[in-house]
PDB file of N, CA and C in Angstrom:
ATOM      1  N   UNK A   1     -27.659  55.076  15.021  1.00  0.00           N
ATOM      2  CA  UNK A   1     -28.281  56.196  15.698  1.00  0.00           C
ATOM      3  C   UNK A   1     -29.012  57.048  14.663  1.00  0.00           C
ATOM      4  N   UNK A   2     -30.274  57.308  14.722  1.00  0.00           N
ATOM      5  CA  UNK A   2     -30.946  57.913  14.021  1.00  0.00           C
ATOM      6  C   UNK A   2     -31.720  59.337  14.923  1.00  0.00           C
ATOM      7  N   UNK A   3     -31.022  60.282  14.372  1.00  0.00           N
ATOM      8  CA  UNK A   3     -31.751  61.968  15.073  1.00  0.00           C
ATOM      9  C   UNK A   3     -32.871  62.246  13.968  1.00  0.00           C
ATOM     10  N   UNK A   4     -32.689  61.840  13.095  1.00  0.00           N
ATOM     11  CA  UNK A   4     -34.461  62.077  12.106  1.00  0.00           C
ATOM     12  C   UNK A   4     -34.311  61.140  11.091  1.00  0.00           C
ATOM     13  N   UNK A   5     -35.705  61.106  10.814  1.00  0.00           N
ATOM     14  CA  UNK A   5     -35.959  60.233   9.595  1.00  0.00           C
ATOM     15  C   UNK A   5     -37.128  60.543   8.907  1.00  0.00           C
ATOM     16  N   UNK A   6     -37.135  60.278   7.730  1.00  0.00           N
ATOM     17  CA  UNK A   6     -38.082  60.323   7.001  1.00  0.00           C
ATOM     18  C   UNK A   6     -39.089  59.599   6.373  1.00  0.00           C
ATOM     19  N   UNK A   7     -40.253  59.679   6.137  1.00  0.00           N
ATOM     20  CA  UNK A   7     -41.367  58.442   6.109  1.00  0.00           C
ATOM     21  C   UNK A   7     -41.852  58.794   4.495  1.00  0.00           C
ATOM     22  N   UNK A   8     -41.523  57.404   3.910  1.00  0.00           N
ATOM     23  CA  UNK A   8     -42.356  57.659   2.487  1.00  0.00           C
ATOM     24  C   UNK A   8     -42.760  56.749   2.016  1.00  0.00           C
ATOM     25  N   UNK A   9     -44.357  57.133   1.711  1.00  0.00           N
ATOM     26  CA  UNK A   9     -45.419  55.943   1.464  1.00  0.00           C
ATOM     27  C   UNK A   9     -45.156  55.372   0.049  1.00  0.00           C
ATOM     28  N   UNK A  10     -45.886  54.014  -0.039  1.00  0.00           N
ATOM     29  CA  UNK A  10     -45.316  53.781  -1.711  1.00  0.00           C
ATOM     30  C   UNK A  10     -46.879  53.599  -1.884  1.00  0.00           C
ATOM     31  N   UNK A  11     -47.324  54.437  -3.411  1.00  0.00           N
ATOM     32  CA  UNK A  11     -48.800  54.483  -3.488  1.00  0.00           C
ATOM     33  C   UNK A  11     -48.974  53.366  -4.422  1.00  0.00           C
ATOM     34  N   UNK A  12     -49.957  52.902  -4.479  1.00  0.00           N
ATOM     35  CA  UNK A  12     -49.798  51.495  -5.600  1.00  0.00           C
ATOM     36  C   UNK A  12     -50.938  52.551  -6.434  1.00  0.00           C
ATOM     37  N   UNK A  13     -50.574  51.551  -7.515  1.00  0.00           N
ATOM     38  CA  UNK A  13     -51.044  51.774  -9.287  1.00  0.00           C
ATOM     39  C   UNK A  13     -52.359  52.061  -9.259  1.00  0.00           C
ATOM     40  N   UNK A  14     -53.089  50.761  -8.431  1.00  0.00           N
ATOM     41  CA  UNK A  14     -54.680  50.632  -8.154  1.00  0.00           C
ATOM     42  C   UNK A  14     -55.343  51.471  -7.095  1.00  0.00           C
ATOM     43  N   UNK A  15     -54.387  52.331  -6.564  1.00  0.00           N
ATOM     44  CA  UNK A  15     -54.536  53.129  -5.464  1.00  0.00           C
ATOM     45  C   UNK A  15     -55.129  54.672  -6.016  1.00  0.00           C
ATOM     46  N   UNK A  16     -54.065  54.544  -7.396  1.00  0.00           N
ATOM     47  CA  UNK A  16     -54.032  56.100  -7.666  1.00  0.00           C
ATOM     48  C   UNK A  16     -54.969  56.303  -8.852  1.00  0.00           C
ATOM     49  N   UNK A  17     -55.094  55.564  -9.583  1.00  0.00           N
ATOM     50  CA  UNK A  17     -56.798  55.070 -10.157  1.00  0.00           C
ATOM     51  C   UNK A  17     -57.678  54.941  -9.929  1.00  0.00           C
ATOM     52  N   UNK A  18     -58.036  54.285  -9.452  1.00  0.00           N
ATOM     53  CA  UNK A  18     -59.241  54.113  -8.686  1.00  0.00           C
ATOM     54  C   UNK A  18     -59.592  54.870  -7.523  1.00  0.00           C
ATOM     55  N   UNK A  19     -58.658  55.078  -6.494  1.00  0.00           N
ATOM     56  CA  UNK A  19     -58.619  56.223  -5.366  1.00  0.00           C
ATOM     57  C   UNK A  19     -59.419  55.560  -4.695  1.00  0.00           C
ATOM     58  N   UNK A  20     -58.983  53.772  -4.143  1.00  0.00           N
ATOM     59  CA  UNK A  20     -59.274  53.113  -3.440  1.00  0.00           C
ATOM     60  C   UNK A  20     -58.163  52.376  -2.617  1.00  0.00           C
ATOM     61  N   UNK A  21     -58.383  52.768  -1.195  1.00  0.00           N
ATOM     62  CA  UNK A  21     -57.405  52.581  -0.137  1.00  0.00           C
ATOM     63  C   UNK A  21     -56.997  51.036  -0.291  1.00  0.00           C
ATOM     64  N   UNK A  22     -55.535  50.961  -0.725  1.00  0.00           N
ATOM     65  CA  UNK A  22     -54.898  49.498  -0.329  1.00  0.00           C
ATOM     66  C   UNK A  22     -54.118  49.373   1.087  1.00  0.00           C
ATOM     67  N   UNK A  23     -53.551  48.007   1.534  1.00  0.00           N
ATOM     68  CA  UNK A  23     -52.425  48.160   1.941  1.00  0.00           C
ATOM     69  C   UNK A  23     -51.238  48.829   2.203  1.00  0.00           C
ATOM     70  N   UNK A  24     -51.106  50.114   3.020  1.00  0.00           N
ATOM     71  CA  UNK A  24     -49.870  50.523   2.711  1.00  0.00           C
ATOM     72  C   UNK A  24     -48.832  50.447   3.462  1.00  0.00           C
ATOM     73  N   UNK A  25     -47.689  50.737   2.390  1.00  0.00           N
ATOM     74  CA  UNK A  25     -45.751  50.416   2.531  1.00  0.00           C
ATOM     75  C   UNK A  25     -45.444  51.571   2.692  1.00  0.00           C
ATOM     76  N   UNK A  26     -44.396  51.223   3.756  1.00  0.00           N
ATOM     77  CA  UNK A  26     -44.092  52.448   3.620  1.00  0.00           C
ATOM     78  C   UNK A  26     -41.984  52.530   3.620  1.00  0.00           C
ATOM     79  N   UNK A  27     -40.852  53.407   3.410  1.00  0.00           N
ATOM     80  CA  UNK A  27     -40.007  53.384   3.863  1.00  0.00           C
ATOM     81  C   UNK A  27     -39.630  54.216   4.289  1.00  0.00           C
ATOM     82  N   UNK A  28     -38.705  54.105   5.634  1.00  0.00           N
ATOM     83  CA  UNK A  28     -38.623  54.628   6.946  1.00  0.00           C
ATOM     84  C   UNK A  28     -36.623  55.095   6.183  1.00  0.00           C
ATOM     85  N   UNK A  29     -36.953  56.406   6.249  1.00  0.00           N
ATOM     86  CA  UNK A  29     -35.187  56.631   6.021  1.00  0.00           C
ATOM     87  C   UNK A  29     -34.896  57.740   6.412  1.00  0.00           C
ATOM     88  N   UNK A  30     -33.517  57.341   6.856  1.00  0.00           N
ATOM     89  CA  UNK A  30     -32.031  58.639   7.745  1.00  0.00           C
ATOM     90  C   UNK A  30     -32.173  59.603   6.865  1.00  0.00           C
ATOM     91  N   UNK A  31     -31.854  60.635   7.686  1.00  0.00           N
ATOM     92  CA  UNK A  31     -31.668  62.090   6.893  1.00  0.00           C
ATOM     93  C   UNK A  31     -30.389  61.967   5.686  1.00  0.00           C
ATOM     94  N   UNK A  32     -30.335  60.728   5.276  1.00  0.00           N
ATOM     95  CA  UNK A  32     -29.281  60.731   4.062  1.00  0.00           C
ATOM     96  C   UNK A  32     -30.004  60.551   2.589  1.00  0.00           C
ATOM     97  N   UNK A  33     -31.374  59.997   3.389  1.00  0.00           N
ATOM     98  CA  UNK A  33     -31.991  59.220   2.420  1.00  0.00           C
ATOM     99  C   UNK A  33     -31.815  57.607   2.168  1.00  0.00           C
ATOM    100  N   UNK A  34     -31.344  57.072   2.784  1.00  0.00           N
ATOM    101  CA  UNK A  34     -30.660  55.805   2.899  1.00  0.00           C
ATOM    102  C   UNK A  34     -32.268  54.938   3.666  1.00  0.00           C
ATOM    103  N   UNK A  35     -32.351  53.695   2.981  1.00  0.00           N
ATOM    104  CA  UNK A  35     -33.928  53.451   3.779  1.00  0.00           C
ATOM    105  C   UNK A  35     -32.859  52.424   4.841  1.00  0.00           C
ATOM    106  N   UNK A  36     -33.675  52.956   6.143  1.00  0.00           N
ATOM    107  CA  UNK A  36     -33.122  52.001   7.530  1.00  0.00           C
ATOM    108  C   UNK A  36     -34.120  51.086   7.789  1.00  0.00           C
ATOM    109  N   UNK A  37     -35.563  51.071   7.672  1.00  0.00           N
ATOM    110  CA  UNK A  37     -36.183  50.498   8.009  1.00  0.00           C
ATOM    111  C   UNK A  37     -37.661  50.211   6.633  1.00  0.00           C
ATOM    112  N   UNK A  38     -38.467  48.954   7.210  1.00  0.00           N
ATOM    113  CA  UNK A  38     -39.016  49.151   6.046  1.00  0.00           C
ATOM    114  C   UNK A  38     -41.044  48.866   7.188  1.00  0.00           C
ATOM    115  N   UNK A  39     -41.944  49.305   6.847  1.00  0.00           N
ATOM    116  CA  UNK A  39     -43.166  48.904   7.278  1.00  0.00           C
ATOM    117  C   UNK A  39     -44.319  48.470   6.389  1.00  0.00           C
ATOM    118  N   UNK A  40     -45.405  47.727   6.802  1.00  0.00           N
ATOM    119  CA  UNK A  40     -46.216  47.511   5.781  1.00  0.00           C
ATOM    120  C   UNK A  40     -47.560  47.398   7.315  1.00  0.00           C
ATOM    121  N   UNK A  41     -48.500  48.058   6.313  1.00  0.00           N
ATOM    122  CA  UNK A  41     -49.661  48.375   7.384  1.00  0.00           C
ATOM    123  C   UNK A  41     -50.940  46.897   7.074  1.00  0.00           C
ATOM    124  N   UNK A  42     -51.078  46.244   7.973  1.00  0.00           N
ATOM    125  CA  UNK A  42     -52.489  45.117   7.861  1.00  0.00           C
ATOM    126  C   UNK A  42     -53.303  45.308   8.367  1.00  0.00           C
ATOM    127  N   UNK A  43     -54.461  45.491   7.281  1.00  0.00           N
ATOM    128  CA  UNK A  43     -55.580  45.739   7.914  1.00  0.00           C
ATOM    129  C   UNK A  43     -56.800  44.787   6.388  1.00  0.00           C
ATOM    130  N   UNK A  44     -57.983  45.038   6.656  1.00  0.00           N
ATOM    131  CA  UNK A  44     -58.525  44.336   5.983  1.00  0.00           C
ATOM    132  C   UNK A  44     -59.039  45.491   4.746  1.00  0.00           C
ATOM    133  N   UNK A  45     -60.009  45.150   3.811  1.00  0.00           N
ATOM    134  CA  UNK A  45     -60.752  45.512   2.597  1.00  0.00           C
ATOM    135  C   UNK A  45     -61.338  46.861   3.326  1.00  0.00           C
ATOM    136  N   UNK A  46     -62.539  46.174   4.137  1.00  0.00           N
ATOM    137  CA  UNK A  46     -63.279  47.116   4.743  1.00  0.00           C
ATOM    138  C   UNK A  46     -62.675  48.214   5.615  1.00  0.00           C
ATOM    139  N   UNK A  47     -62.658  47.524   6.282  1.00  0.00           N
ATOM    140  CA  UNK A  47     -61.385  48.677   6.750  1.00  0.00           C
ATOM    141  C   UNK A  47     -60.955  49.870   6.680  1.00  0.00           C
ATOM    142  N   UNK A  48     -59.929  50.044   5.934  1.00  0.00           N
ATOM    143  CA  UNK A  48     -59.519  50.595   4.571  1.00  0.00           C
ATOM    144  C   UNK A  48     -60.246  51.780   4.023  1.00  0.00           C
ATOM    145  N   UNK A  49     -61.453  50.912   3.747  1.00  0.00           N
ATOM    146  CA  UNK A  49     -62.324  52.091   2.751  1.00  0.00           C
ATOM    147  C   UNK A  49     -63.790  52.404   3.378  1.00  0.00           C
ATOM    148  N   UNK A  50     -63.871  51.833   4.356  1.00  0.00           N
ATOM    149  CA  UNK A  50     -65.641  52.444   5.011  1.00  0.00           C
ATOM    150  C   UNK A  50     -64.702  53.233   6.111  1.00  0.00           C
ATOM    151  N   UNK A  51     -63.504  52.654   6.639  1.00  0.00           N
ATOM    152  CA  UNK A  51     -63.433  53.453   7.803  1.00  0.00           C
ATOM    153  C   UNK A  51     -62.018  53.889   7.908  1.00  0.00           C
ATOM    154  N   UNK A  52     -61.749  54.326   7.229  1.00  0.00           N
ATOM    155  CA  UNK A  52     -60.457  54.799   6.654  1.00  0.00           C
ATOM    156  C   UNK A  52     -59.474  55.416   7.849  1.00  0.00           C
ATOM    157  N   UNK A  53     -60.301  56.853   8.059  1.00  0.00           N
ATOM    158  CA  UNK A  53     -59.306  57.495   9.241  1.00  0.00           C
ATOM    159  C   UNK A  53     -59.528  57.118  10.474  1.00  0.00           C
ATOM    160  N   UNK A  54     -60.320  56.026  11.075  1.00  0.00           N
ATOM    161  CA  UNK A  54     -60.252  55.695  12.037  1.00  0.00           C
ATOM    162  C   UNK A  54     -60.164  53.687  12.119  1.00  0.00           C
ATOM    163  N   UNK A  55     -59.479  53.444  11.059  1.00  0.00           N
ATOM    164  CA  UNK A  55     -59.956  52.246  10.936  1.00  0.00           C
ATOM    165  C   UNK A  55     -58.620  51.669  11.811  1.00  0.00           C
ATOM    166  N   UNK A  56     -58.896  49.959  12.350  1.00  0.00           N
ATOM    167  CA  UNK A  56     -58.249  49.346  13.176  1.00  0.00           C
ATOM    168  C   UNK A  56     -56.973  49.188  12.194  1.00  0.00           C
ATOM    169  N   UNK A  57     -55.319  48.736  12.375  1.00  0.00           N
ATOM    170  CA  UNK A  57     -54.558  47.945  11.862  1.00  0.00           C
ATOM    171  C   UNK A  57     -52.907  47.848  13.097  1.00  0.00           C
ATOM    172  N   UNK A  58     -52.459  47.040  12.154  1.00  0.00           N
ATOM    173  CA  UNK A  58     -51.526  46.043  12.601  1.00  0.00           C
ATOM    174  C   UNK A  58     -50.139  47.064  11.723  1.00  0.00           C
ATOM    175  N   UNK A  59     -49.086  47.735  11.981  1.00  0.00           N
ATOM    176  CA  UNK A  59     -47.989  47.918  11.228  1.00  0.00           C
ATOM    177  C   UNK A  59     -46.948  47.464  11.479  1.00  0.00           C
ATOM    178  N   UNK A  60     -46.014  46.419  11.018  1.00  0.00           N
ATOM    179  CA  UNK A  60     -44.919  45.394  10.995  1.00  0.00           C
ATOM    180  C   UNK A  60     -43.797  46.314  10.899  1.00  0.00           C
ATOM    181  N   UNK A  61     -42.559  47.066  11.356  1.00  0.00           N
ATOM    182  CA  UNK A  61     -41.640  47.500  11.171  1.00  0.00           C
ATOM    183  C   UNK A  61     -40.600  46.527  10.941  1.00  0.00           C
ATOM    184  N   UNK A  62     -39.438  46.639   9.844  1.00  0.00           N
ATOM    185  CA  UNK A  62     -38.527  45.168   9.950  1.00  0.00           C
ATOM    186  C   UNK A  62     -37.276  46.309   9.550  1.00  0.00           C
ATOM    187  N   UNK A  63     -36.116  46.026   9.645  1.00  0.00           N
ATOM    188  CA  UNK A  63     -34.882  46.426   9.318  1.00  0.00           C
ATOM    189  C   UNK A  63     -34.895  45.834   7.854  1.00  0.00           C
ATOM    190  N   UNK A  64     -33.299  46.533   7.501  1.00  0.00           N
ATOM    191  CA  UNK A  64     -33.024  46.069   6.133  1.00  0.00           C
ATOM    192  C   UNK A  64     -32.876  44.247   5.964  1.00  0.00           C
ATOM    193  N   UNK A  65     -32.920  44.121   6.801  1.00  0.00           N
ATOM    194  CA  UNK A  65     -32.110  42.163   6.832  1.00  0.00           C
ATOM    195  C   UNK A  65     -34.008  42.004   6.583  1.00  0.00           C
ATOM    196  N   UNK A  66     -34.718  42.131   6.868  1.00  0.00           N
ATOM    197  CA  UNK A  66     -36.241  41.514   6.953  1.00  0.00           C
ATOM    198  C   UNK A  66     -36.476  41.206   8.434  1.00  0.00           C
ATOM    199  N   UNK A  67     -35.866  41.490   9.201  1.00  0.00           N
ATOM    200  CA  UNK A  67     -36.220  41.177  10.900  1.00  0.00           C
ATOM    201  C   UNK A  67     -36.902  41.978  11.524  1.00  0.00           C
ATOM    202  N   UNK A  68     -37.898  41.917  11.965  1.00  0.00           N
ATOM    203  CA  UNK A  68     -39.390  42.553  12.550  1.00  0.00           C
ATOM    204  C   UNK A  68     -38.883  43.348  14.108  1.00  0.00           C
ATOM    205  N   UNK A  69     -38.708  44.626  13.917  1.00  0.00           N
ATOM    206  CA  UNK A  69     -38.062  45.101  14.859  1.00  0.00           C
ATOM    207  C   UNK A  69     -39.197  46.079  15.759  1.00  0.00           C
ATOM    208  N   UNK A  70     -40.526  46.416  15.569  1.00  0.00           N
ATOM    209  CA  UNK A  70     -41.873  47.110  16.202  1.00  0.00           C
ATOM    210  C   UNK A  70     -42.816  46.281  15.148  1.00  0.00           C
ATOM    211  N   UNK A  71     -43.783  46.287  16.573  1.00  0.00           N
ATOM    212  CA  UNK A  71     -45.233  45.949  15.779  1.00  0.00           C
ATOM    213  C   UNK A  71     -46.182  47.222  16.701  1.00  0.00           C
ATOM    214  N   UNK A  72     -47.073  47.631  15.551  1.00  0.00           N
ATOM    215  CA  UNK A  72     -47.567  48.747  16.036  1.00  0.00           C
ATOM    216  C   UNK A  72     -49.013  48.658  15.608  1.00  0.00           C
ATOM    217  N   UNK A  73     -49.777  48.248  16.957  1.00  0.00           N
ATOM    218  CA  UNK A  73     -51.165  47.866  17.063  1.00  0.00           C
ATOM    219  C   UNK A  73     -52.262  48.786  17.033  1.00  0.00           C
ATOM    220  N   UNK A  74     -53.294  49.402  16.057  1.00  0.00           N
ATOM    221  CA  UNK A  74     -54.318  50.353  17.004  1.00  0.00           C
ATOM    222  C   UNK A  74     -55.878  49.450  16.288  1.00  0.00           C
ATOM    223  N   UNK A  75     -56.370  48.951  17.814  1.00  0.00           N
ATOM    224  CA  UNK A  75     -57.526  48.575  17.507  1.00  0.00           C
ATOM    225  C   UNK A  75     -58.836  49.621  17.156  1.00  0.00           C
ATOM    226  N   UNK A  76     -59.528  49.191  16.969  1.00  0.00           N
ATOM    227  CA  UNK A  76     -60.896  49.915  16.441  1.00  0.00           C
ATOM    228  C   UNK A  76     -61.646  50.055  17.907  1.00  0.00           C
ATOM    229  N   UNK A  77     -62.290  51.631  18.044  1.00  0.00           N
ATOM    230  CA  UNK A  77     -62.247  51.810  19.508  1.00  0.00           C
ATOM    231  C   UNK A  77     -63.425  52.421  19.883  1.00  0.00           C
ATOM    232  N   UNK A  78     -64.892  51.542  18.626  1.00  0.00           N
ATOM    233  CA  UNK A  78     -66.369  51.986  19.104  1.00  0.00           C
ATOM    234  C   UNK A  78     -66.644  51.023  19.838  1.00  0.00           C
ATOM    235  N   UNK A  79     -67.760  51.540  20.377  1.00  0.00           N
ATOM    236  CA  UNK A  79     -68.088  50.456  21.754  1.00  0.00           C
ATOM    237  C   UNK A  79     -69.702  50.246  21.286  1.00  0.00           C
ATOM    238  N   UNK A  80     -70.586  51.422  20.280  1.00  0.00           N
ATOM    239  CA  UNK A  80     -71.703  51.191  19.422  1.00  0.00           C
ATOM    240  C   UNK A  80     -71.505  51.699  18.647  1.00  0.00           C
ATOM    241  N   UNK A  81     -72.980  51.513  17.650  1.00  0.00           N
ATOM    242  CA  UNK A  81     -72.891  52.122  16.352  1.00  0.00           C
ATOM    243  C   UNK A  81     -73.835  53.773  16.364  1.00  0.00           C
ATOM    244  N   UNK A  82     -73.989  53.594  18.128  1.00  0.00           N
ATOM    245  CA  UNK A  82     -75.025  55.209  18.003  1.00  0.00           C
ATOM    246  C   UNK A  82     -74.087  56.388  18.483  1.00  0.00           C
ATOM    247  N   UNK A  83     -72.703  55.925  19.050  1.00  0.00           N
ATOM    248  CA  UNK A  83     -72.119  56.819  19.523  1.00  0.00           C
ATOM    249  C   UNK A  83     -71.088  56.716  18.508  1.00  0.00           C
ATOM    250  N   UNK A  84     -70.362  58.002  18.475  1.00  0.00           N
ATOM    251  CA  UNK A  84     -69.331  58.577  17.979  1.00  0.00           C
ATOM    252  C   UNK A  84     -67.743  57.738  18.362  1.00  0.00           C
ATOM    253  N   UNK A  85     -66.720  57.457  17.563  1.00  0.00           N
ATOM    254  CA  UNK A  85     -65.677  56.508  17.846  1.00  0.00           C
ATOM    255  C   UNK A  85     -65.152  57.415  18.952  1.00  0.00           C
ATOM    256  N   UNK A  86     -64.614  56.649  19.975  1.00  0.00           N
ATOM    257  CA  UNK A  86     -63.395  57.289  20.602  1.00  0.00           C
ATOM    258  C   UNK A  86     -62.072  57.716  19.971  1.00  0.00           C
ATOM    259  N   UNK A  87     -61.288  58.784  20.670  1.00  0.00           N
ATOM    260  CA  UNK A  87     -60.293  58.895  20.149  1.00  0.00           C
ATOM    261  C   UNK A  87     -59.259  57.532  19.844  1.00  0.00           C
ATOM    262  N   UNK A  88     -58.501  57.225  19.225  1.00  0.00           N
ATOM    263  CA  UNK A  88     -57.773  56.551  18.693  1.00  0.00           C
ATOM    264  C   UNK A  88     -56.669  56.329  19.647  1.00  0.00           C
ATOM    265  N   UNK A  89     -56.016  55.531  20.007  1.00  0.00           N
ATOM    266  CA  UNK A  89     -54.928  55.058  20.858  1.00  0.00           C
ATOM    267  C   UNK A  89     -54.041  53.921  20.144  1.00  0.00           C
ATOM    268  N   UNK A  90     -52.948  54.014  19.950  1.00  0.00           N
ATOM    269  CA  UNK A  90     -51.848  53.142  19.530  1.00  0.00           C
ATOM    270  C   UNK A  90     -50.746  52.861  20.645  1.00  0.00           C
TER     271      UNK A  90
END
């Protein structure tokens, strides 16, 4: 039973150098600090870095064993390139 938790990203090396968006991890932990869960976000290159705050991805949630317990989908949600994105839906 979890009443809160806490989310903490892991920044990679090439991330904080360069200050170019990778892949990110993240771990999901109880108000003990104890990590319960673990996520990793898929998305592509582009992605990432042309379209950062609105870009499409895939996030895998798994428990401590490695067993995939949420998958958390938000597609990319222009319909052209003359209009403005829609709001975002997951």
């Amino acid at each position: 039973q979890l009443d809160r938790i806490i989310i903490h990203q892991h920044v990679e090396l090439l991330e904080a150098i360069l200050g170019t968006e990778t892949s990110s991890k993240y771990e999901i932990k109880n108000h003990l600090g104890q990590r319960v869960y673990f996520a990793v976000e898929e998305n592509d290159c582009f992605d990432r870095n042309l379209c950062s705050p609105i870009r499409s991805f895939t996030i895998r949630i798994a428990d401590n064993t490695g067993r995939e317990v949420i998958t958390v989908n938000r597609p990319l949600r222009c319909n052209s390139c003359w209009c403005p994105c829609f709001l975002q839906e997951v």
